[in-house]
C-alpha atoms as a PDB file:
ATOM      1  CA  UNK A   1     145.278 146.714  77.383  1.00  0.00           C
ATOM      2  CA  UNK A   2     144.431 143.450  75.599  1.00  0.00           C
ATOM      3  CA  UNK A   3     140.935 142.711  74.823  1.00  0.00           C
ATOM      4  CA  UNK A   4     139.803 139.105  74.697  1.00  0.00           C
ATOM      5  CA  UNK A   5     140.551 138.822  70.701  1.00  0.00           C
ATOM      6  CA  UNK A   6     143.630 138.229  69.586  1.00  0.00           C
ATOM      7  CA  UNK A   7     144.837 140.134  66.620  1.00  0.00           C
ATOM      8  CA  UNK A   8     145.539 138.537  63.029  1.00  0.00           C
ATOM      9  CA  UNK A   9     148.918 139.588  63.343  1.00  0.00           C
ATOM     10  CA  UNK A  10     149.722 137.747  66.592  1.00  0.00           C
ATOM     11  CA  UNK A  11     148.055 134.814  65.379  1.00  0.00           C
ATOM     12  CA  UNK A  12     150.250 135.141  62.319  1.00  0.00           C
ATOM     13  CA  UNK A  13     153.687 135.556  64.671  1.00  0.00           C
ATOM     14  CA  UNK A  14     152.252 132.538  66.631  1.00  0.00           C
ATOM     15  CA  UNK A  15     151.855 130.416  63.553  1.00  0.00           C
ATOM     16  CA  UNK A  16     155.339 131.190  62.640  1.00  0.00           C
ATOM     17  CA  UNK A  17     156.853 130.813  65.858  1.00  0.00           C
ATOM     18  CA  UNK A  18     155.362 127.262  66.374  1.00  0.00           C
ATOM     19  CA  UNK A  19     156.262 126.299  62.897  1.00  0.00           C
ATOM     20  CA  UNK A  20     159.636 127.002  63.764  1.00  0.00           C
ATOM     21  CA  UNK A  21     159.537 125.488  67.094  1.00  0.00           C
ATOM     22  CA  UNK A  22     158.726 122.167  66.207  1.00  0.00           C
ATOM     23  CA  UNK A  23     160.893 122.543  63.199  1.00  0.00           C
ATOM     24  CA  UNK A  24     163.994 123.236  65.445  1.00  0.00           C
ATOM     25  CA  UNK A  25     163.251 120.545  67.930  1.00  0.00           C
ATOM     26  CA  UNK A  26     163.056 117.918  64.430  1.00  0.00           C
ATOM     27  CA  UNK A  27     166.142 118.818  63.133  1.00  0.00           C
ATOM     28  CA  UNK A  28     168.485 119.203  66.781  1.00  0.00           C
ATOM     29  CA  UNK A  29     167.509 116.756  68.946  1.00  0.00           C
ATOM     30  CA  UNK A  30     169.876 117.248  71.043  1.00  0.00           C
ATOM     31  CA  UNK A  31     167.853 120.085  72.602  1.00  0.00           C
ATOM     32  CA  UNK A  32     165.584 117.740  74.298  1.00  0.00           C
ATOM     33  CA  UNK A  33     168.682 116.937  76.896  1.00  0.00           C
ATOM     34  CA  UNK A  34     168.982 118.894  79.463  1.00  0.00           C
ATOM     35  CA  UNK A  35     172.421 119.797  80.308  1.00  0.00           C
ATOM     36  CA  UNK A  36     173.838 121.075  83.931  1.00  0.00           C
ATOM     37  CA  UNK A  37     173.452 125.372  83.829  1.00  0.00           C
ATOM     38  CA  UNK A  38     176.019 127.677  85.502  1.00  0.00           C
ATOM     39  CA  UNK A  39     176.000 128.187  89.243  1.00  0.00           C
ATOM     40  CA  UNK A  40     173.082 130.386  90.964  1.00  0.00           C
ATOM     41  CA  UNK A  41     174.232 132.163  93.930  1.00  0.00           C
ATOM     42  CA  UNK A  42     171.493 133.154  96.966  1.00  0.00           C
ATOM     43  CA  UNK A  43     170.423 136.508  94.840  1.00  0.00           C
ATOM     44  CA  UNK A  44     169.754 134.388  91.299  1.00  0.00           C
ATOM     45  CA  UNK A  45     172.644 134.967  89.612  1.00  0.00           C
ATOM     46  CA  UNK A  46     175.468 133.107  88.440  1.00  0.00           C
ATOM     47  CA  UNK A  47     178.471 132.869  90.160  1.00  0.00           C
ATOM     48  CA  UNK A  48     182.383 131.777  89.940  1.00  0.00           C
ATOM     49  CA  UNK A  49     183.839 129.477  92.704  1.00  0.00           C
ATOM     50  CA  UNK A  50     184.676 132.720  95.751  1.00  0.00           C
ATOM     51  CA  UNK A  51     188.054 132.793  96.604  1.00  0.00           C
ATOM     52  CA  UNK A  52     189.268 131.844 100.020  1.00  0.00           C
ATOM     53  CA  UNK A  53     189.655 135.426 101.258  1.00  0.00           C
ATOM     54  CA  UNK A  54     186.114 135.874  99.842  1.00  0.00           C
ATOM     55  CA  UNK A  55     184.998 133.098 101.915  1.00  0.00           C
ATOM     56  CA  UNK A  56     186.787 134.173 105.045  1.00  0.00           C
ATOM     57  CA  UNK A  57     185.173 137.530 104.367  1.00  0.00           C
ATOM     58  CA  UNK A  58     181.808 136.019 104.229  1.00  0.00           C
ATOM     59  CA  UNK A  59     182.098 133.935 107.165  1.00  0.00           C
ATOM     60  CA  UNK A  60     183.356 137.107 109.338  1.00  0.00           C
ATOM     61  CA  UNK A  61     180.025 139.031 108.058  1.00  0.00           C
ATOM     62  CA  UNK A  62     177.874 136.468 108.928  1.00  0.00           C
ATOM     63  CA  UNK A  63     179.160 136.483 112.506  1.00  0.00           C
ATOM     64  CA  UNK A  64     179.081 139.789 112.886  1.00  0.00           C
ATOM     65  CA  UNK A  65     175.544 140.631 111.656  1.00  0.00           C
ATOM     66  CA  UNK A  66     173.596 137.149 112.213  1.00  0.00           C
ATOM     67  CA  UNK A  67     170.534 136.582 110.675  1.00  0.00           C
ATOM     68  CA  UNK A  68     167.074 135.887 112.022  1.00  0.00           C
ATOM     69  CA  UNK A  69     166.307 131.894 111.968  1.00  0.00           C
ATOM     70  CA  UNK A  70     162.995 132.621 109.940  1.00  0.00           C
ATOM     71  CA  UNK A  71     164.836 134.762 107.595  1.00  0.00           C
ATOM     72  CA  UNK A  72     167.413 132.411 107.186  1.00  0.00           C
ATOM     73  CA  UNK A  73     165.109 129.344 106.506  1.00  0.00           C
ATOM     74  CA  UNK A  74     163.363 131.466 103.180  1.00  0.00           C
ATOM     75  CA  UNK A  75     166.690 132.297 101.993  1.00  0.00           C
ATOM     76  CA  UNK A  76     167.391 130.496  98.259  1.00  0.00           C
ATOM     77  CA  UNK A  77     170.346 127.639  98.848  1.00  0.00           C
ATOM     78  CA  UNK A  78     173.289 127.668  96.360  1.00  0.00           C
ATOM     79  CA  UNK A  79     173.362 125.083  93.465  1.00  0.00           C
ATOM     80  CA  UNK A  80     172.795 124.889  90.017  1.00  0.00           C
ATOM     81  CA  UNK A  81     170.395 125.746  87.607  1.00  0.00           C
ATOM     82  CA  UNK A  82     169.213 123.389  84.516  1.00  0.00           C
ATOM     83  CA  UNK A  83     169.619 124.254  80.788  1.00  0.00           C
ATOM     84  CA  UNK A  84     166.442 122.359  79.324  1.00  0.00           C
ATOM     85  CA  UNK A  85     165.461 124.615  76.649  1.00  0.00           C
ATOM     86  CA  UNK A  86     162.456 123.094  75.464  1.00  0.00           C
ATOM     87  CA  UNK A  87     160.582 122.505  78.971  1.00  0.00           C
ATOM     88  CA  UNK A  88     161.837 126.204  79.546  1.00  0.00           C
ATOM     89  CA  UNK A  89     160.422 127.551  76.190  1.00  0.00           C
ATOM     90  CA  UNK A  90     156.569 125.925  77.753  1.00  0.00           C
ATOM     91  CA  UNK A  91     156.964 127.146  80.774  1.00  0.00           C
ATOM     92  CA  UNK A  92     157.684 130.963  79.417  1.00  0.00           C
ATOM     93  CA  UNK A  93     154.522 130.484  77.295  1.00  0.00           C
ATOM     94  CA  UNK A  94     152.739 129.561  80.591  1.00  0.00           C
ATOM     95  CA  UNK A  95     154.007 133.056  81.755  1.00  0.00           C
ATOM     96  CA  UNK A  96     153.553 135.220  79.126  1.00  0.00           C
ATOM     97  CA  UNK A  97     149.937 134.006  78.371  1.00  0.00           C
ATOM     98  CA  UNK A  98     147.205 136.807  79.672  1.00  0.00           C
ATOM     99  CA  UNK A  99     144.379 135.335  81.607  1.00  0.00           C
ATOM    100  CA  UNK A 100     141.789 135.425  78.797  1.00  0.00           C
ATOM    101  CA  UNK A 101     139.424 132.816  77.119  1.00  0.00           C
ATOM    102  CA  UNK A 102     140.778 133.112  73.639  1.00  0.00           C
ATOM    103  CA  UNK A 103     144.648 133.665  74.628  1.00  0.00           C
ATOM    104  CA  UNK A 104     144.194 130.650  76.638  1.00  0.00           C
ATOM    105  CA  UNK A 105     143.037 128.288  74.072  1.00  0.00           C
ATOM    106  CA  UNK A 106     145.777 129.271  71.178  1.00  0.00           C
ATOM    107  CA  UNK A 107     148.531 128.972  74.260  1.00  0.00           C
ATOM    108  CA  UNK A 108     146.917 125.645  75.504  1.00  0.00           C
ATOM    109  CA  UNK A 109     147.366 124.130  71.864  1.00  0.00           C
ATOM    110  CA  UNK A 110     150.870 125.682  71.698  1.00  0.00           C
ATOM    111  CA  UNK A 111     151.874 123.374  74.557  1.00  0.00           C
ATOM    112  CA  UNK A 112     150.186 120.668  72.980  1.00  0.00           C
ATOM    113  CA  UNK A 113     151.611 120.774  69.675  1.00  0.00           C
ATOM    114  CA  UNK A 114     154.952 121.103  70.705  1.00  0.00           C
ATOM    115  CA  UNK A 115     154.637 117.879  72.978  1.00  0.00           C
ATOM    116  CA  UNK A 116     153.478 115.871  70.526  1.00  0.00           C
ATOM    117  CA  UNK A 117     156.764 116.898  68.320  1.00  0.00           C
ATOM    118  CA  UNK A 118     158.670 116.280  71.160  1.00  0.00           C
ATOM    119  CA  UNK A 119     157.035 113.022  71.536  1.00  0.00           C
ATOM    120  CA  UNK A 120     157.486 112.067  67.905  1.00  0.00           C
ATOM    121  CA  UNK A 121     161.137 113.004  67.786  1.00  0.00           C
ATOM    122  CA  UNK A 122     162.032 110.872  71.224  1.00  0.00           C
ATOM    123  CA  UNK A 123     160.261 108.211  69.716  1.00  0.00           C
ATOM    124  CA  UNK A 124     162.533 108.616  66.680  1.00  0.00           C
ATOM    125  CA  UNK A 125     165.162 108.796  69.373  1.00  0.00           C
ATOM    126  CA  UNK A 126     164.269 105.293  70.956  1.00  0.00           C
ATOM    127  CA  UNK A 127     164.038 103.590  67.811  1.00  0.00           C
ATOM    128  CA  UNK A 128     168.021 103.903  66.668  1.00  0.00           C
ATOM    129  CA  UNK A 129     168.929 102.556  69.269  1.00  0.00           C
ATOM    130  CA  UNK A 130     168.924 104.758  71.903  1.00  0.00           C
ATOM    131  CA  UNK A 131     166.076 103.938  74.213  1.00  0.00           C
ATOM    132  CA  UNK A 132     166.667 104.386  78.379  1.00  0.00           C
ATOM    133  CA  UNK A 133     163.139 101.865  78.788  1.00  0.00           C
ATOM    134  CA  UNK A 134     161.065 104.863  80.413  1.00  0.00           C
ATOM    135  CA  UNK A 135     157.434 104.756  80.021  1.00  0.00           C
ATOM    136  CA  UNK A 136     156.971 107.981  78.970  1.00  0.00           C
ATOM    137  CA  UNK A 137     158.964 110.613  76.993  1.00  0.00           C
ATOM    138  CA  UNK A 138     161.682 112.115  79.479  1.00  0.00           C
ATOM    139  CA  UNK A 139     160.828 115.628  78.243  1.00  0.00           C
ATOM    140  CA  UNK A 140     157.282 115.337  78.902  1.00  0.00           C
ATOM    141  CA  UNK A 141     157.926 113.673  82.402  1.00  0.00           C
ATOM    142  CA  UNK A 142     159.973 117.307  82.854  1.00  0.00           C
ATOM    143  CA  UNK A 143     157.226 119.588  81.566  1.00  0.00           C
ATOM    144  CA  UNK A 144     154.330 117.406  83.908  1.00  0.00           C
ATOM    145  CA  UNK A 145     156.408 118.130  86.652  1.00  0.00           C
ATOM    146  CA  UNK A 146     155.813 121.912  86.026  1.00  0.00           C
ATOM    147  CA  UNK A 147     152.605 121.517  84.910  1.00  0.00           C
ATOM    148  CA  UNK A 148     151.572 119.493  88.402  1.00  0.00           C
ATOM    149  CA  UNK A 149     153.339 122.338  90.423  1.00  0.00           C
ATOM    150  CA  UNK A 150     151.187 124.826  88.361  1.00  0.00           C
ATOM    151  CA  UNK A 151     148.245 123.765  89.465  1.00  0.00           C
ATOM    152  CA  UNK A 152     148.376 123.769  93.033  1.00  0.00           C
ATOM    153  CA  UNK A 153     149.457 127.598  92.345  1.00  0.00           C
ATOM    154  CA  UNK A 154     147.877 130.289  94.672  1.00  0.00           C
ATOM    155  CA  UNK A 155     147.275 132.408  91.409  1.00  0.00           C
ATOM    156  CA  UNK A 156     143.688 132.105  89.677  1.00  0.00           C
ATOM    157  CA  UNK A 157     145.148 132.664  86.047  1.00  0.00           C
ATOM    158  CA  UNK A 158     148.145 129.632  86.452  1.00  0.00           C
ATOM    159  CA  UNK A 159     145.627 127.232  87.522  1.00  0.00           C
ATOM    160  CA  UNK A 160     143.302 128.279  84.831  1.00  0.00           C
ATOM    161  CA  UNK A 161     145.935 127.638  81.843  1.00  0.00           C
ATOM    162  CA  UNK A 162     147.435 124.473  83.738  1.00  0.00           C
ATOM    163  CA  UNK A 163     143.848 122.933  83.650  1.00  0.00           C
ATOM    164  CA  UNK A 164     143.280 123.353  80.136  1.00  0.00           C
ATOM    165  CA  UNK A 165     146.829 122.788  79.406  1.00  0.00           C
ATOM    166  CA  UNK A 166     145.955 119.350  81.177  1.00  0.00           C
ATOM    167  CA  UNK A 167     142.178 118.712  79.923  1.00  0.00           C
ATOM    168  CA  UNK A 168     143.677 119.397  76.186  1.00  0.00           C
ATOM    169  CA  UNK A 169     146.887 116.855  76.820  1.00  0.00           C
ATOM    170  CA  UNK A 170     144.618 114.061  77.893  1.00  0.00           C
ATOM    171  CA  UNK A 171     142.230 114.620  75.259  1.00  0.00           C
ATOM    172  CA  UNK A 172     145.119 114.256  72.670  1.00  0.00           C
ATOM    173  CA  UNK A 173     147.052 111.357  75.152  1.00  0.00           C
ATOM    174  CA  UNK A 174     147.598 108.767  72.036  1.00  0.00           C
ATOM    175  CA  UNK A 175     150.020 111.543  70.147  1.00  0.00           C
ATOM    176  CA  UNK A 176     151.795 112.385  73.841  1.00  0.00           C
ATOM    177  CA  UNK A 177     152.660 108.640  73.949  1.00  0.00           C
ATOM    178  CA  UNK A 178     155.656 107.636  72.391  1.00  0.00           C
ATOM    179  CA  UNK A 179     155.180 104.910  69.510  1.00  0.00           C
ATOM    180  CA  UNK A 180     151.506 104.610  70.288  1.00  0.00           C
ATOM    181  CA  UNK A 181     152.799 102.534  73.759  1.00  0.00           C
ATOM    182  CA  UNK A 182     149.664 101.582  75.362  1.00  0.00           C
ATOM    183  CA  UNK A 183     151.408 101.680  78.577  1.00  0.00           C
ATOM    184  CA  UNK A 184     152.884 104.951  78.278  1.00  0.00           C
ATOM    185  CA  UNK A 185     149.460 106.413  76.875  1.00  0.00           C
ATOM    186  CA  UNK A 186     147.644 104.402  80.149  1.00  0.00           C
ATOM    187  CA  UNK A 187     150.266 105.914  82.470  1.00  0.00           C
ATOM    188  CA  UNK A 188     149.736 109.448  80.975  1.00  0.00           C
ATOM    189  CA  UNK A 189     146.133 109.404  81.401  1.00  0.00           C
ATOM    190  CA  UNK A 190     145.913 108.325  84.856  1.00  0.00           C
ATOM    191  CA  UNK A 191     148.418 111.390  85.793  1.00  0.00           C
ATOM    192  CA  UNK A 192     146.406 113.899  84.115  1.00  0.00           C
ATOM    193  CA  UNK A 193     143.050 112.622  84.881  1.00  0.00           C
ATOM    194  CA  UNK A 194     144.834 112.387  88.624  1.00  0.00           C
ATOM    195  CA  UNK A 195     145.254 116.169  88.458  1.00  0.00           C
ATOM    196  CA  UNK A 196     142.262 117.059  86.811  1.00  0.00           C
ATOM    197  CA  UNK A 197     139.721 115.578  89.608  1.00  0.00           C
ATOM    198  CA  UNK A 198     141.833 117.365  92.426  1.00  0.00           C
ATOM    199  CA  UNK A 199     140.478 120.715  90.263  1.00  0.00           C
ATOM    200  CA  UNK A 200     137.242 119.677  90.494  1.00  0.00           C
ATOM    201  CA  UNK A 201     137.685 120.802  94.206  1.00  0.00           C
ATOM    202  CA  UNK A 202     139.007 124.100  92.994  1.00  0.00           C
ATOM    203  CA  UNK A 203     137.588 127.267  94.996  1.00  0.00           C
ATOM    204  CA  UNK A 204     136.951 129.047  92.035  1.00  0.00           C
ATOM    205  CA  UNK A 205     134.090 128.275  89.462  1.00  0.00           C
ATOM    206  CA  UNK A 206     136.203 128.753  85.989  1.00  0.00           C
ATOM    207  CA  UNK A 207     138.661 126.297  87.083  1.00  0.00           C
ATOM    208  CA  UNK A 208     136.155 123.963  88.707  1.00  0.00           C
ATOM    209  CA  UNK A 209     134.416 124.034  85.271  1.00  0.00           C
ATOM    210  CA  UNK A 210     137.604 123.553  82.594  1.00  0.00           C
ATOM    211  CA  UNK A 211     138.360 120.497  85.157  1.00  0.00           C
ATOM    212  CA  UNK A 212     134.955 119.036  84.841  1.00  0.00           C
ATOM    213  CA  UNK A 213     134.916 119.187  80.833  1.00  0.00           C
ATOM    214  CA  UNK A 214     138.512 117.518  81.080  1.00  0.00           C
ATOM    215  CA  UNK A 215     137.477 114.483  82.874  1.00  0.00           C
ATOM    216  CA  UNK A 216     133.682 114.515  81.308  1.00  0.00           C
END
């Protein structure tokens, strides 16, 4: 079981890994696009174009053996997934992160130093040339997305992180905005200090408490 301090070792792997990280995302930009993933069936998993007898097949099962409406609403719709490897690489930290004090804090500035590389390299980005006019990085737009949806999460733990996750980002806001923009910074802010007062509602003290200190 893991206690609430983290060994030297794991702080050491951590170090590493972020160094890495950061170092990856500097040197292959490209990684900050996201490009289209492979097809996701109903069950999760990736799936080739069915043939017509398949479909035929499929349609005949379905008529025989109809499903209830409510089931039928939950079940996951066919499309396709997203290969964003970066937004993908914070959210996995957000899941692998156990729900104590100290694990919390190293994952919380984790996310934070890897935005501001992301920041700093979109900003590089922008300034040869290739700028789309968006107020605020595209891969950060991606990750707040998640991190919005995280807090509004039904587990304890998620809502925990996403706060300090959140309370950290704004306190650092001038190194998530790209170039220093005032306007980007302004827009960040209002988001996260937007997300932080709806915690301040939060049913459970912990939460209630990293969302105060955020917007204190």
């Amino acid at each position: 079981a893991l206690n609430g301090n983290i060994p030297p070792t794991l702080h050491q792997a951590r170090s590493a890994a972020l160094k890495l990280a950061c170092d990856l995302i500097r040197k292959h930009p490209p990684l900050l696009l996201p490009l289209p993933g492979p097809k996701i069936d109903a069950n999760g998993g990736s799936e080739t174009p069915p043939s017509k007898k398949r479909r035929q097949a499929e349609d005949a099962s379905d008529e025989l053996q109809p499903e209830a409406p409510e089931k039928r609403s939950r079940q996951k719709q066919r499309g396709y997934g997203e290969d964003d490897p970066i937004v993908a690489l914070l959210q996995l930290v957000f899941i692998m992160t156990p729900d104590r004090s100290e694990w919390r804090s190293n994952a919380a500035n984790t996310v934070t130093t890897i935005l501001s590389t992301v920041a700093e390299v979109e900003q590089k980005v922008e300034e040869h040339g290739k700028a789309d006019g968006s107020e605020v990085s595209p891969s950060l737009q991606r990750f707040f997305e998640f991190l919005s949806k995280l807090l509004e999460s039904e587990r304890v733990a998620c809502r925990t992180l996403g706060t300090e996750v959140a309370a950290l980002c704004l306190e650092r806001s001038e190194l998530l905005a790209p170039g220093g923009n005032v306007k980007a910074q302004l827009c960040l802010v209002r988001h996260l200090l937007l997300a932080l007062v709806r915690r301040c509602e939060d049913a459970v003290a912990t939460v209630r408490t990293r969302a105060l200190g955020g917007v204190g």
